[in-house]
Protein backbone atom coordinates (compact mmCIF):
# COMPACT_ATOMS: atom_id res chain seq x y z
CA UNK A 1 0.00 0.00 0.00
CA UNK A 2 1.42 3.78 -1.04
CA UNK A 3 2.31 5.99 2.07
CA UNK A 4 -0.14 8.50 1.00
CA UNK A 5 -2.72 5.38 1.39
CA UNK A 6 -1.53 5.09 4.73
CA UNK A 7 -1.68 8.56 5.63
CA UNK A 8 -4.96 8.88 4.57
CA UNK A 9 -5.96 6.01 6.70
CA UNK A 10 -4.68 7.26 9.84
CA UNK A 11 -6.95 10.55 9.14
CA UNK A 12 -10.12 8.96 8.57
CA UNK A 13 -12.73 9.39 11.37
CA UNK A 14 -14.04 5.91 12.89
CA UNK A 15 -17.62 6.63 10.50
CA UNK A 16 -15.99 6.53 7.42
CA UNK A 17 -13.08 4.04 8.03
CA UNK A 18 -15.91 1.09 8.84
CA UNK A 19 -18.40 2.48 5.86
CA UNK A 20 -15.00 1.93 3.70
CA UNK A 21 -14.45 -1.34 5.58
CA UNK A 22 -17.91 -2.58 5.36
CA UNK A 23 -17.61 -2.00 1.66
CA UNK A 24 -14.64 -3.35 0.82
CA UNK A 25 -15.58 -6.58 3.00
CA UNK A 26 -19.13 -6.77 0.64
CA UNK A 27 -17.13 -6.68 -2.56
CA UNK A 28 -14.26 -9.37 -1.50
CA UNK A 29 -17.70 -11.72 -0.64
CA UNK A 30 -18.56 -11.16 -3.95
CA UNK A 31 -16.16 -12.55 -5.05
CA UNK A 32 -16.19 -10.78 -9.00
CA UNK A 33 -12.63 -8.54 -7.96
CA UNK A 34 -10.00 -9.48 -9.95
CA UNK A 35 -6.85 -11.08 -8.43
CA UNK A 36 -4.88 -7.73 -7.98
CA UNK A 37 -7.49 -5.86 -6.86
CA UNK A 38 -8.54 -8.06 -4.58
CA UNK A 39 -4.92 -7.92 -3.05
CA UNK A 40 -5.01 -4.17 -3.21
CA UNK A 41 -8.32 -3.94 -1.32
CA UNK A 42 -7.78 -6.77 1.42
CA UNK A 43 -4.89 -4.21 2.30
CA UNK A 44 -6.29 -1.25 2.30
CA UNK A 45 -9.18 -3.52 4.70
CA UNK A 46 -6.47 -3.64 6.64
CA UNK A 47 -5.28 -0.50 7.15
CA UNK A 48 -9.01 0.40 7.86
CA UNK A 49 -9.77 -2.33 10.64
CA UNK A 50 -6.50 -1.57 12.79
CA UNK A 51 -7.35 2.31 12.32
CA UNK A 52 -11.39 1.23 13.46
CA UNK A 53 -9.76 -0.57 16.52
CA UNK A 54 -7.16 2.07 17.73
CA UNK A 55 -9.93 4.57 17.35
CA UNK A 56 -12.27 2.57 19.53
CA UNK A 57 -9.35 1.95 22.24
CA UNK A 58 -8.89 5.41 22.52
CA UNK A 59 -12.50 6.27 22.65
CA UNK A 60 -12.87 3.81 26.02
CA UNK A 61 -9.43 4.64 27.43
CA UNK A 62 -11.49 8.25 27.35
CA UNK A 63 -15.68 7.48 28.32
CA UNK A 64 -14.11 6.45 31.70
CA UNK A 65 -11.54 5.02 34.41
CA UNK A 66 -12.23 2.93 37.28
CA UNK A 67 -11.21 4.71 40.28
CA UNK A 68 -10.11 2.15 43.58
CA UNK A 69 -9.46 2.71 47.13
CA UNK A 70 -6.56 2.29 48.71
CA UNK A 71 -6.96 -1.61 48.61
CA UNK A 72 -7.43 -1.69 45.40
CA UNK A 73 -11.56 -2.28 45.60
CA UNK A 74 -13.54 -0.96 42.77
CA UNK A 75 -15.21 2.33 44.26
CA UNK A 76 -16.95 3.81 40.85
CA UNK A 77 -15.92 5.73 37.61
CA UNK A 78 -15.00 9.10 36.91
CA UNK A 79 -14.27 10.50 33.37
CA UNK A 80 -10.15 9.89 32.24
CA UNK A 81 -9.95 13.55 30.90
CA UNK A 82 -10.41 15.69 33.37
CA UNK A 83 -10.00 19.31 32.01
C-alpha cells in the first residue's frame, strides 16, 4: 500500500473508516474482484480495521476510568480527561 494510502488512513474518522471497511468486506464476498485488486483492497481492509480498533481503544481509554481505594476495591468511575 502507497504511504499517501496510509496517511490517509490514519486521518479517517471511525464513521468513514468502517463504511469503507464494510464496503470493501461486501465486494471481496462477492467474489467478482480481480486477483490484484482483490490484493489491493484486502490491504487497504487492513489499514481500515486496525485504524477502526485504535480509534475505539482510545475512545474507552477516554468514556471512563475505574477509580479504587486504597486496597485496590472498585469504588466507581469518573471521566479519564479531566479538564
Amino acid at each position: 500500500m502507497a504511504k499517501e494510502s496510509k496517511n490517509e488512513v490514519a486521518e479517517l474518522p471511525f464513521e468513514k473508516a468502517l463504511a469503507e471497511l464494510e464496503t470493501i468486506v461486501q465486494r471481496l464476498e462477492k467474489g467478482d474482484v480481480a486477483l490484484e485488486e482483490s490484493i489491493q483492497i484486502y490491504e487497504r481492509g487492513e489499514a481500515l480495521k486496525r485504524r477502526c480498533e485504535a480509534l475505539l481503544r482510545e475512545a474507552e481509554a477516554r468514556v471512563e476510568k475505574i477509580t479504587r481505594d486504597a486496597s485496590g476495591k472498585a469504588t466507581g468511575t469518573e471521566p479519564l480527561d479531566r479538564e
